[in-house]
Protein backbone atom coordinates (compact mmCIF):
# COMPACT_ATOMS: atom_id res chain seq x y z
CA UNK A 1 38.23 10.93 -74.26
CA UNK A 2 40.67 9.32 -72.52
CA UNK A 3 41.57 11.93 -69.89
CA UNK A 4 37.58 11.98 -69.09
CA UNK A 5 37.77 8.04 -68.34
CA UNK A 6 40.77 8.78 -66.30
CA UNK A 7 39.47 11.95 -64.16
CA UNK A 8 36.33 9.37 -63.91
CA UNK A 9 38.07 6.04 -62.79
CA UNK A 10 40.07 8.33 -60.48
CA UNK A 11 37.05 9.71 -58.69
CA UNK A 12 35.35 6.25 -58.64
CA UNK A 13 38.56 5.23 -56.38
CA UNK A 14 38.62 8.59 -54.47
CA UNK A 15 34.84 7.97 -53.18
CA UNK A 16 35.49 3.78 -52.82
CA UNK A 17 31.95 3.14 -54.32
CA UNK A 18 33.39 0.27 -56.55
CA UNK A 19 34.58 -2.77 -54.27
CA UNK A 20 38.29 -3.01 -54.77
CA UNK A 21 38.75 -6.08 -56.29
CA UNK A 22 36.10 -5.52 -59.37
CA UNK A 23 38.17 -2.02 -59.83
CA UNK A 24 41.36 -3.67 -60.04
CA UNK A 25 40.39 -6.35 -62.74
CA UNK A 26 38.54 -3.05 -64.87
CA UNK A 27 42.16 -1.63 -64.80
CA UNK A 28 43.81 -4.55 -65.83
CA UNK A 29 41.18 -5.01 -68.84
CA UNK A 30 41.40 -1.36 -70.20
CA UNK A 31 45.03 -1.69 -69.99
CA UNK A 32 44.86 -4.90 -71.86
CA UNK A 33 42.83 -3.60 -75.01
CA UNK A 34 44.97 -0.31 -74.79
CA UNK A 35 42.59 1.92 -73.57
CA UNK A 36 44.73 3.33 -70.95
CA UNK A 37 48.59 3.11 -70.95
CA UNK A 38 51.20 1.16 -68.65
CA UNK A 39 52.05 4.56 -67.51
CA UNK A 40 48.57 5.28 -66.42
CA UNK A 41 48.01 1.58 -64.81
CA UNK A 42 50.36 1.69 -63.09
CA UNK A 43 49.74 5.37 -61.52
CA UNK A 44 46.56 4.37 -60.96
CA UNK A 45 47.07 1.95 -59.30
CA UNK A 46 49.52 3.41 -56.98
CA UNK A 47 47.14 6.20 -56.27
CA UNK A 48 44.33 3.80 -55.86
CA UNK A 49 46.40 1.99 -52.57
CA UNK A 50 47.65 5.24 -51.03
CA UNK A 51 43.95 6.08 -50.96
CA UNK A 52 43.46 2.89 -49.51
CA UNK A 53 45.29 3.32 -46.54
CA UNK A 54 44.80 6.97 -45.92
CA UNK A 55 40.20 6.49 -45.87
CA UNK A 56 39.43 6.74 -42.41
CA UNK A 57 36.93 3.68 -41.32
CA UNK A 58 33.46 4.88 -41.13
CA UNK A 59 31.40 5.13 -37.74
CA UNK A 60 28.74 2.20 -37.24
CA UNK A 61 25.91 4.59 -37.12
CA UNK A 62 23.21 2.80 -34.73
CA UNK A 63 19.85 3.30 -35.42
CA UNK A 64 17.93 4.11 -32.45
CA UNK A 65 15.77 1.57 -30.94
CA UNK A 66 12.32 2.30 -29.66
CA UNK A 67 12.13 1.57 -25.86
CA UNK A 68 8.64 -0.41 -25.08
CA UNK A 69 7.19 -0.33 -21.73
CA UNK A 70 7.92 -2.79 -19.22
CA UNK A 71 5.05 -5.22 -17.85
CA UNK A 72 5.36 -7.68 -14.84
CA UNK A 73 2.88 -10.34 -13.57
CA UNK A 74 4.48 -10.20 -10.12
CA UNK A 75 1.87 -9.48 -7.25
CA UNK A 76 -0.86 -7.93 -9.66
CA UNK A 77 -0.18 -6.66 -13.46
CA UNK A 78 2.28 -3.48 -13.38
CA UNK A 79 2.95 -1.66 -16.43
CA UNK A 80 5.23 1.33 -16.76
CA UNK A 81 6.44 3.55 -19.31
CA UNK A 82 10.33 3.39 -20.27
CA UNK A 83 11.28 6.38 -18.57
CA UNK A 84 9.02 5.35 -15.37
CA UNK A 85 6.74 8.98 -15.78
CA UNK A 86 3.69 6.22 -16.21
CA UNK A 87 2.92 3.48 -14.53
CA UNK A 88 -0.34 1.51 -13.66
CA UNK A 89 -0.83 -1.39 -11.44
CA UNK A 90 -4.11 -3.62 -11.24
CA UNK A 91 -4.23 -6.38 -8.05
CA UNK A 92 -6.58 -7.19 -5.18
CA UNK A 93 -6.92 -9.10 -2.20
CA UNK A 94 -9.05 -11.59 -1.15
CA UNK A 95 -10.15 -13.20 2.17
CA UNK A 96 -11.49 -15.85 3.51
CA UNK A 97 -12.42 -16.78 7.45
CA UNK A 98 -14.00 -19.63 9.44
CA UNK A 99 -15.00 -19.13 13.12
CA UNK A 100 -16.45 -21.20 15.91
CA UNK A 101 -17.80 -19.70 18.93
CA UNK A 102 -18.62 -21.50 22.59
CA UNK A 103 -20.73 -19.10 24.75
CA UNK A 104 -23.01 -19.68 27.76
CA UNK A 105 -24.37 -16.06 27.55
CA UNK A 106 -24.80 -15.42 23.39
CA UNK A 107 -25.87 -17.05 20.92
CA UNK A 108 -23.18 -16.95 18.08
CA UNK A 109 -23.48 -19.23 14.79
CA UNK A 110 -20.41 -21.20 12.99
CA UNK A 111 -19.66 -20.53 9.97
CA UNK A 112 -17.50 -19.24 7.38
CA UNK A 113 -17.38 -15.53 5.39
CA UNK A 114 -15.45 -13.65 2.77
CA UNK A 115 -14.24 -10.53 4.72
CA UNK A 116 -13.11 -8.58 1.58
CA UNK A 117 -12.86 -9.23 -2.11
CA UNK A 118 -11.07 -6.49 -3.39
CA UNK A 119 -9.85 -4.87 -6.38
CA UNK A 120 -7.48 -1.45 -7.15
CA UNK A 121 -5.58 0.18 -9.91
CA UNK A 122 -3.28 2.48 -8.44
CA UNK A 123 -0.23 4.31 -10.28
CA UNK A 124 1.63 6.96 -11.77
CA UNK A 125 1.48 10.30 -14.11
CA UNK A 126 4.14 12.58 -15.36
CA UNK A 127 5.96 11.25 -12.19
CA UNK A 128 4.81 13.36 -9.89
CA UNK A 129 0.91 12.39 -9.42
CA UNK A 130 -0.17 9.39 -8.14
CA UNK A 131 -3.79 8.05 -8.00
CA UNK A 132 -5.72 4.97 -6.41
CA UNK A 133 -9.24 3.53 -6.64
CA UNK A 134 -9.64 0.37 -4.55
CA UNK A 135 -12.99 -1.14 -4.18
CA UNK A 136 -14.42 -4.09 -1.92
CA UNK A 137 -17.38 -6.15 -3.52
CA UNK A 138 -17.76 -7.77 -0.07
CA UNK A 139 -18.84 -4.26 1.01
CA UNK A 140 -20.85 -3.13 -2.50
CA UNK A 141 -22.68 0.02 -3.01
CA UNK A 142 -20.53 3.41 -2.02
CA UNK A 143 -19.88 0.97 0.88
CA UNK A 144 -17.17 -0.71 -0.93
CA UNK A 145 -15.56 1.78 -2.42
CA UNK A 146 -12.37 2.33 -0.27
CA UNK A 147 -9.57 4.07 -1.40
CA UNK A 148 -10.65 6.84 -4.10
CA UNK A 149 -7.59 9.34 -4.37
CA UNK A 150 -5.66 11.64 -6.15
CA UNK A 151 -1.61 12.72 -4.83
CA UNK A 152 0.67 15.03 -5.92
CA UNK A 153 4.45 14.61 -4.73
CA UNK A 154 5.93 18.20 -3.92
CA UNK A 155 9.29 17.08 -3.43
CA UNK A 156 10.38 13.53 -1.85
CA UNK A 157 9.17 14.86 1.67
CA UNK A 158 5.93 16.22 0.73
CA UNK A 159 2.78 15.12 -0.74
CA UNK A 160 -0.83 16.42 -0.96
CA UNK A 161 -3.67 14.43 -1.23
CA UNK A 162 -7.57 14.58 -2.46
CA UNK A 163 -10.17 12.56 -2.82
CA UNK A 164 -11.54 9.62 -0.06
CA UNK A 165 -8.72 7.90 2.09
CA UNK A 166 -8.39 7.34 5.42
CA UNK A 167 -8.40 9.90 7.89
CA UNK A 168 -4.83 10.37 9.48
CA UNK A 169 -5.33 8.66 12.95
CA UNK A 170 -4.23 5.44 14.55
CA UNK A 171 -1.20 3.26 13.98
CA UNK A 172 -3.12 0.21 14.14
CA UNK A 173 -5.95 1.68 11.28
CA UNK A 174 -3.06 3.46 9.22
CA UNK A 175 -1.75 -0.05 7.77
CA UNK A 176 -3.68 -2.08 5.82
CA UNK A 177 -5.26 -5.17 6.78
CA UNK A 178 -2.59 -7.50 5.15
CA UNK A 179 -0.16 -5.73 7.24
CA UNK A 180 -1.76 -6.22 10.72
CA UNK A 181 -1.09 -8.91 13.37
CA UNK A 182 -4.19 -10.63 14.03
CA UNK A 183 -7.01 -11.61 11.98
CA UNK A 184 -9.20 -8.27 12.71
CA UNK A 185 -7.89 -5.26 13.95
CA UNK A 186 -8.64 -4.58 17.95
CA UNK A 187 -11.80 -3.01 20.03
CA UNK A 188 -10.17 0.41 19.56
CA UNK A 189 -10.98 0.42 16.06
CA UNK A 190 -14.42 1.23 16.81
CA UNK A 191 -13.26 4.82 17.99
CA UNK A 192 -11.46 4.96 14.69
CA UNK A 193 -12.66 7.58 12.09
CA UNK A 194 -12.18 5.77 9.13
CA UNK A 195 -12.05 6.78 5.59
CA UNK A 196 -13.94 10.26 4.63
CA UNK A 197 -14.24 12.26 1.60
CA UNK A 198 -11.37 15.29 1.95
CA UNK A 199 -8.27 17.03 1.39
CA UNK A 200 -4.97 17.15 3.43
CA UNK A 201 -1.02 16.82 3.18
CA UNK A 202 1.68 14.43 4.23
CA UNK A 203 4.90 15.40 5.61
CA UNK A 204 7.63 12.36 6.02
CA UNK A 205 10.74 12.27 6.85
CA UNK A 206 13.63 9.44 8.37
CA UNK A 207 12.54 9.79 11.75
CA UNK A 208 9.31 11.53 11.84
CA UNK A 209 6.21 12.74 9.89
CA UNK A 210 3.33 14.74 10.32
CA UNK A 211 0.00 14.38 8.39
CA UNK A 212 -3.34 16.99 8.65
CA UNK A 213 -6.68 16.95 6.66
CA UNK A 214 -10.09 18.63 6.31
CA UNK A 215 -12.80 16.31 5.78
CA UNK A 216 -16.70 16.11 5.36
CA UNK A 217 -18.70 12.80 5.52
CA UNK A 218 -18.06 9.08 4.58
CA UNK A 219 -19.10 8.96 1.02
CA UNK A 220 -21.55 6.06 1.61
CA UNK A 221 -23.83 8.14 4.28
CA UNK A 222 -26.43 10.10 2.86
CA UNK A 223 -26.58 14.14 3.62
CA UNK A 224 -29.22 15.52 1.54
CA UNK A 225 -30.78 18.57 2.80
CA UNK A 226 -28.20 18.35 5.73
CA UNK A 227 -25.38 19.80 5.83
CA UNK A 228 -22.17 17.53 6.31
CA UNK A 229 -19.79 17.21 9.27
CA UNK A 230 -16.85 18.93 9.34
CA UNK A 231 -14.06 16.76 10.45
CA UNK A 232 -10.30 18.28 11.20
CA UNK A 233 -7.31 15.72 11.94
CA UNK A 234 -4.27 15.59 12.07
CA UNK A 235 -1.63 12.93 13.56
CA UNK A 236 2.75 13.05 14.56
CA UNK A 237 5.29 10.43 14.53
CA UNK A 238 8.08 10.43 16.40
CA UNK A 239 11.45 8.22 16.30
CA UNK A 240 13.58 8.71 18.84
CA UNK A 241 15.66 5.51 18.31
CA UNK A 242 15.88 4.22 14.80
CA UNK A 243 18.93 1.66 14.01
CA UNK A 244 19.13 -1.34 11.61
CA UNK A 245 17.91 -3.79 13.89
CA UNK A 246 15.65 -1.75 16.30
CA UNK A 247 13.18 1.48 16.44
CA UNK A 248 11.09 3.39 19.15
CA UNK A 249 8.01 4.73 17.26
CA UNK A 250 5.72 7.38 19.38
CA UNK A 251 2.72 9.27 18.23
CA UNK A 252 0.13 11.22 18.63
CA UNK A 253 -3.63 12.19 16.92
CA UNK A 254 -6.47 14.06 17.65
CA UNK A 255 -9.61 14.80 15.92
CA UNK A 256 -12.52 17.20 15.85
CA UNK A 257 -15.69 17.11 14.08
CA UNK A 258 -19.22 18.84 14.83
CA UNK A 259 -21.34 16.57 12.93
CA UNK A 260 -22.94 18.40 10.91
CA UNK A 261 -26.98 18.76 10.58
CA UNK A 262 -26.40 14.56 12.17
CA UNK A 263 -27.27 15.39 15.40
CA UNK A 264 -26.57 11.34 16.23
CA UNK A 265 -23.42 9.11 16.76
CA UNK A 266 -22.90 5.92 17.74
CA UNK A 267 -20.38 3.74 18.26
CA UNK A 268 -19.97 -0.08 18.14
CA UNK A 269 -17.64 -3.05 18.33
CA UNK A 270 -16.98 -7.03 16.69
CA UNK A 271 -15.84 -9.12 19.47
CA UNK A 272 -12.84 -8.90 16.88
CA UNK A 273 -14.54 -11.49 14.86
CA UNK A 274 -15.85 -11.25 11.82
CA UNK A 275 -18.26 -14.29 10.66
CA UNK A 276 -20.50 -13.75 13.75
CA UNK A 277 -21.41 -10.35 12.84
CA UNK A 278 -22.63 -9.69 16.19
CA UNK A 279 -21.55 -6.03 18.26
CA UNK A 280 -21.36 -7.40 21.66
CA UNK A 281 -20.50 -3.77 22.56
CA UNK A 282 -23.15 -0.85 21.15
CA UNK A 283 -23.93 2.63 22.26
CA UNK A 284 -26.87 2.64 19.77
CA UNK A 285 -27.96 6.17 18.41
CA UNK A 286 -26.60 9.23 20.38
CA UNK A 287 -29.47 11.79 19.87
CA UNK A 288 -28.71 15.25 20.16
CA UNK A 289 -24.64 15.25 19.65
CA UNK A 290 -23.25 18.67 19.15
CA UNK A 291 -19.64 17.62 17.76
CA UNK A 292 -17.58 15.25 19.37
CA UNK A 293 -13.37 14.97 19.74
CA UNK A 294 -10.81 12.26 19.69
CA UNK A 295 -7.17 11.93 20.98
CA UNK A 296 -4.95 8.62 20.21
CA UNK A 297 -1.80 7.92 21.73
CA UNK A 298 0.82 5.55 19.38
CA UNK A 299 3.77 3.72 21.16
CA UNK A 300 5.76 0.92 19.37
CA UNK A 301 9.10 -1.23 19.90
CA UNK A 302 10.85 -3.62 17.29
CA UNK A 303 13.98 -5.15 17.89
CA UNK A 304 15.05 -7.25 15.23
CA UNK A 305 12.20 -10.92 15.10
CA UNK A 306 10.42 -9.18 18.05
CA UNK A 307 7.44 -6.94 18.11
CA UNK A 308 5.51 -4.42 20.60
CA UNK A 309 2.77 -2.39 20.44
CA UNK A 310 0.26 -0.31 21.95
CA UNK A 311 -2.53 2.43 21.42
CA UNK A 312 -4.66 4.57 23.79
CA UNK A 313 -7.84 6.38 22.34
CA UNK A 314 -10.17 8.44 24.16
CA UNK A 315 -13.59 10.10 22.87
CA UNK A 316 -15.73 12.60 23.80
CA UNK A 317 -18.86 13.28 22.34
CA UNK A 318 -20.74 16.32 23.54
CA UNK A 319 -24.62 16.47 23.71
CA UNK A 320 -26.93 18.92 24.56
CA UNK A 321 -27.70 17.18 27.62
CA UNK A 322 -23.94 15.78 28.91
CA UNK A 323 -20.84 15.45 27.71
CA UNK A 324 -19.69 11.91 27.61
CA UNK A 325 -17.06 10.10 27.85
CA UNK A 326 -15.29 6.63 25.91
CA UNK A 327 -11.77 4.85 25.94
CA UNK A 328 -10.51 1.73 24.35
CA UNK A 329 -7.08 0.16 24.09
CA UNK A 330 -4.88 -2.54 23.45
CA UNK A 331 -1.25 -4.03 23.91
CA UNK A 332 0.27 -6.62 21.54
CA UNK A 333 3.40 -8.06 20.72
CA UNK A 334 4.44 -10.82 18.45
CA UNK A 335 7.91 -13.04 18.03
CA UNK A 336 9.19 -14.40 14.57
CA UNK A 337 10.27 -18.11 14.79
CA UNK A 338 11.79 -17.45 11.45
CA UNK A 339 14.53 -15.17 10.73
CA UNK A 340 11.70 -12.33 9.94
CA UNK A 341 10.71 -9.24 11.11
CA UNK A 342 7.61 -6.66 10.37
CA UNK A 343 8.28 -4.32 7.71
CA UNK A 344 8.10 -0.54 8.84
CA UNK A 345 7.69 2.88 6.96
CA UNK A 346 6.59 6.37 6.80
CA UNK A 347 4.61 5.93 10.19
CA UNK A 348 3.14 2.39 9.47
CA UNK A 349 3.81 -0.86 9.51
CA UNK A 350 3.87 -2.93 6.23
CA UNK A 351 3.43 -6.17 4.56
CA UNK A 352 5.42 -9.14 5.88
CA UNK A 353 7.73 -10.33 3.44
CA UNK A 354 9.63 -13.83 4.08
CA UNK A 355 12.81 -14.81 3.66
CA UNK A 356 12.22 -17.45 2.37
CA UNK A 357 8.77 -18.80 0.36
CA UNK A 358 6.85 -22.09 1.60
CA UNK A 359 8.15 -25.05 -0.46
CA UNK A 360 11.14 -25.04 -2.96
CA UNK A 361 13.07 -25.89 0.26
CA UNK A 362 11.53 -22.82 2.10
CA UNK A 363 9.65 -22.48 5.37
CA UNK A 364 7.91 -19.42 5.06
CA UNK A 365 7.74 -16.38 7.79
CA UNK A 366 6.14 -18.24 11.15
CA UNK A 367 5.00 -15.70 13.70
CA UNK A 368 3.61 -15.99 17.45
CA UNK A 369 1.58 -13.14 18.83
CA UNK A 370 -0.78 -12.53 21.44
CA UNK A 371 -3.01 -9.09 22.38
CA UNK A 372 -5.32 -8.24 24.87
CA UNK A 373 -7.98 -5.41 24.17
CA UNK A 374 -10.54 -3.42 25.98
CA UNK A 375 -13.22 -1.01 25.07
CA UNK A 376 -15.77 1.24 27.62
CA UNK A 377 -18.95 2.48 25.94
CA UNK A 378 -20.36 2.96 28.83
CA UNK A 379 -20.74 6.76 30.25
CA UNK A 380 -23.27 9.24 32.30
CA UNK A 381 -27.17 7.83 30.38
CA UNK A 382 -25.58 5.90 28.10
CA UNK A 383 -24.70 1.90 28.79
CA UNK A 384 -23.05 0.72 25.79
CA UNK A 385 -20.81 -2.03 27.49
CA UNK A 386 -17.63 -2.65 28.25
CA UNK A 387 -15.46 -5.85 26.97
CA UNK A 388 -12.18 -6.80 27.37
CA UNK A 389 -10.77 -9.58 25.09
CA UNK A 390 -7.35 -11.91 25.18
CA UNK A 391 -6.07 -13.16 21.91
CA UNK A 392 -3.25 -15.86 20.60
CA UNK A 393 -2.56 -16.30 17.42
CA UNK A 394 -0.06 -18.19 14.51
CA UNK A 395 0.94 -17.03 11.64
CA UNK A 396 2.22 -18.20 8.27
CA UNK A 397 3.54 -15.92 5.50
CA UNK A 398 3.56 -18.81 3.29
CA UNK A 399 4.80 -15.83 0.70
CA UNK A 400 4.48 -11.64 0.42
CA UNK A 401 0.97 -12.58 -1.33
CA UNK A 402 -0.15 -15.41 0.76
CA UNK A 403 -0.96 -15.49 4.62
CA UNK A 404 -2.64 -18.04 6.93
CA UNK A 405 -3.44 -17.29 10.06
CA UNK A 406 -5.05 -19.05 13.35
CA UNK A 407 -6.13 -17.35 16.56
CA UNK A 408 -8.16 -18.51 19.97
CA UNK A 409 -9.82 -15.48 20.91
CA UNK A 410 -11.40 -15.16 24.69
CA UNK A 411 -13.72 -12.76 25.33
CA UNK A 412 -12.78 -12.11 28.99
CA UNK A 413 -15.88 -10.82 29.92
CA UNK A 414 -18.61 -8.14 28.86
CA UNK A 415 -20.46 -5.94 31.27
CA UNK A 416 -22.73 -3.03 31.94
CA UNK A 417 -24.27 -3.43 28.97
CA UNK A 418 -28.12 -3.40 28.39
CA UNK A 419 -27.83 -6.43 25.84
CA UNK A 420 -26.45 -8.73 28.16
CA UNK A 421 -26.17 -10.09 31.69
CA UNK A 422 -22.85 -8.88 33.55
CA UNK A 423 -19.49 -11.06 33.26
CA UNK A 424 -20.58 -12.34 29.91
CA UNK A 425 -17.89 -13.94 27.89
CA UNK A 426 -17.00 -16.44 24.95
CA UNK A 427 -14.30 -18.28 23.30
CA UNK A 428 -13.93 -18.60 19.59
CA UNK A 429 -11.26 -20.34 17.48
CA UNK A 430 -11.00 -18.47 14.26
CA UNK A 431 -9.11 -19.29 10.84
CA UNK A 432 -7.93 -17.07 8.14
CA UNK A 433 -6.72 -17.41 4.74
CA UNK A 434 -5.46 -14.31 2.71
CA UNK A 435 -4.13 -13.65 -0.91
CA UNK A 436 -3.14 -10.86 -2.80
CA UNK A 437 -2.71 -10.50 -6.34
């Protein structure tokens, strides 16, 4: 009996379940009533310290915490998985403008507007695939619905893209809104294509890039029992100069499209104001187009605060009667009075972000800039005017979300135009105030 409760106690010490002290006084106790010998204590005792010493300290075995996605309220709500494969953002924009107008020749009313009220989720899957839906309740209807895509990211140089986006053509149309100079964008947006429903691919890399799709209509125009146009695009980017504090950007674009069963186009223009609502230049309908082509020409300068740029677009629009002929372009450039500068990549300019934020002993981003436009609708039968417009404006990146913005826009004059006696022209002071979220 007693060599069993000595082959236990000396397995009890071997596995160190006991704590030591409780072990020793047990020891002491059966030693005391005689149940174990001094002999035995004492060996014991000694084995129980060797054993002591010689145990190895166990490894703190960490249990593995569950990684939760991360969320951030900055500029919109972003969410994104722990190992970044997911990710969704929700934000918007909204704007607001004011605009007075002086005019001897047309009739424009004051007033004030909401130019777009937007809202997007855009985002991640699996890493590779990216996806956006933007929509403008300003706009409603299929109208509003902007950006409507779906991306997949070959390699880091290399993406193709679905769905309805904007067609690859223009610097000025390329970036968004929030990212432009002035309040609207210039007369040569009118010959800009705009967003259609199609299918195309994006090459980019440091100092160039090259984008081509295959498109059909703008999803808010109707083709039932027609068949759609067929539109082909495609536009380069060049930079033959690109340092830290400066960049030469050229490029090119052209278009085709035959128009489908539409056999009519026409093309208008905003005396690059918004709140009038008023095309001061207007083909009207185009009857009997065939197809019609488009070639822009993209040249732009930054050099540290200080900004230049230009664009050349020229359309041709073939009838079954004539082939006709349209041009617009524009010239801008723009100073920081801060230290600031326009953000630039993959082909486009981007958002404005300030040094510094307006207030907690910040000034903001302060920008002067001043553009002048032109636009001839006027060819062969048809006299859709030509204008030519001067614009100054100030702006205030108060912070990357908001932007103020004030402009005196002179409509130089407007001519050959069957709306409107020769040499018209108008002044407006305009106001804008811009958030995104």
């Amino acid at each position: 009996m007693k060599k069993v409760l000595v082959l236990s106690l000396s397995m009890l010490l071997a596995t160190q379940v006991s704590a030591q002290s409780e072990l020793a006084t047990l020891l002491e106790a059966l030693k005391d009533n005689g149940t174990i010998t001094v002999e035995q204590y004492q060996r014991l005792m000694s084995e129980k310290q060797d054993e002591k010493s010689e145990i190895p300290a166990l490894p703190v075995v960490k249990q593995p915490v569950e990684e939760l996605p991360k969320i951030s309220v900055k500029n919109g709500i972003k969410v994104s998985s722990a190992d970044k494969q997911f990710s969704a953002h929700i934000g918007g924009r909204v704007e607001a403008h004011a605009a007075w107008y002086s005019s001897n020749d047309v009739n424009l009313a004051d007033g004030t507007a909401i130019r777009r009220a937007r809202l997007f989720l855009k985002g991640t899957l699996y890493n590779d695939w990216q996806y956006k839906l933007d929509y403008d309740f300003v706009a409603g209807g299929t109208k509003g619905i902007k950006d409507a895509f779906l991306a997949y990211k070959v390699n880091n140089s290399i993406q193709l893209i679905a769905g309805n986006y904007k067609v690859p053509f223009s610097l000025e149309f390329q970036a968004s809104s929030h990212a432009n100079t002035f309040i609207e964008r210039s007369l040569a947006f009118a010959l800009s294509p705009g967003r259609h429903l199609g299918a195309g691919i994006n090459m980019f890399k440091d100092n160039w890039s090259v984008q081509a799709g295959v498109f059909g209509n703008k999803i808010h125009l109707s083709s039932a029992g027609q068949d759609e146009e067929t539109l082909i695009a495609g536009r380069i980017v060049w930079l033959p100069i690109k340092q830290n504090d400066y960049f030469v950007h050229l490029g090119v674009a052209s278009l085709f499209s035959n128009n489908g069963d539409n056999d009519t186009l026409r093309l208008k223009s905003n005396p690059e104001s918004f709140v009038a609502n008023t095309q001061l230049v207007d083909t009207g309908g185009i009857k009997d187009v065939e197809d019609y082509s488009q070639v822009g020409f993209e040249v732009a300068f930054n050099y540290s605060r200080f900004n230049v740029q230009s664009e050349y677009i020229q359309s041709s629009v073939n009838t079954a009667t004539e082939n006709l002929d349209f041009s617009s372009w524009y010239v801008q450039s723009s100073l920081f009075l801060t230290n600031d500068r326009r953000a630039y990549k993959k082909g486009k300019f981007g958002i404005v972000k300030p040094q510094s934020n307006l207030g907690h002993d910040g000034s903001g981003a302060w920008e002067l800039a001043m553009r002048y436009s032109e636009i001839d609708l006027s060819y062969g039968s048809v006299f859709g005017g030509v204008e030519r417009n001067m614009t100054l404006a100030l702006n205030l990146y108060a912070t990357p979300e908001i932007r103020f913005t004030a402009e005196y826009l002179k409509v130089l004059d407007v001519s050959e135009n069957n709306l409107m006696t020769d040499n018209a022209s108008l002044d407006s002071g305009q106001a804008r105030m811009e958030w995104v979220f």
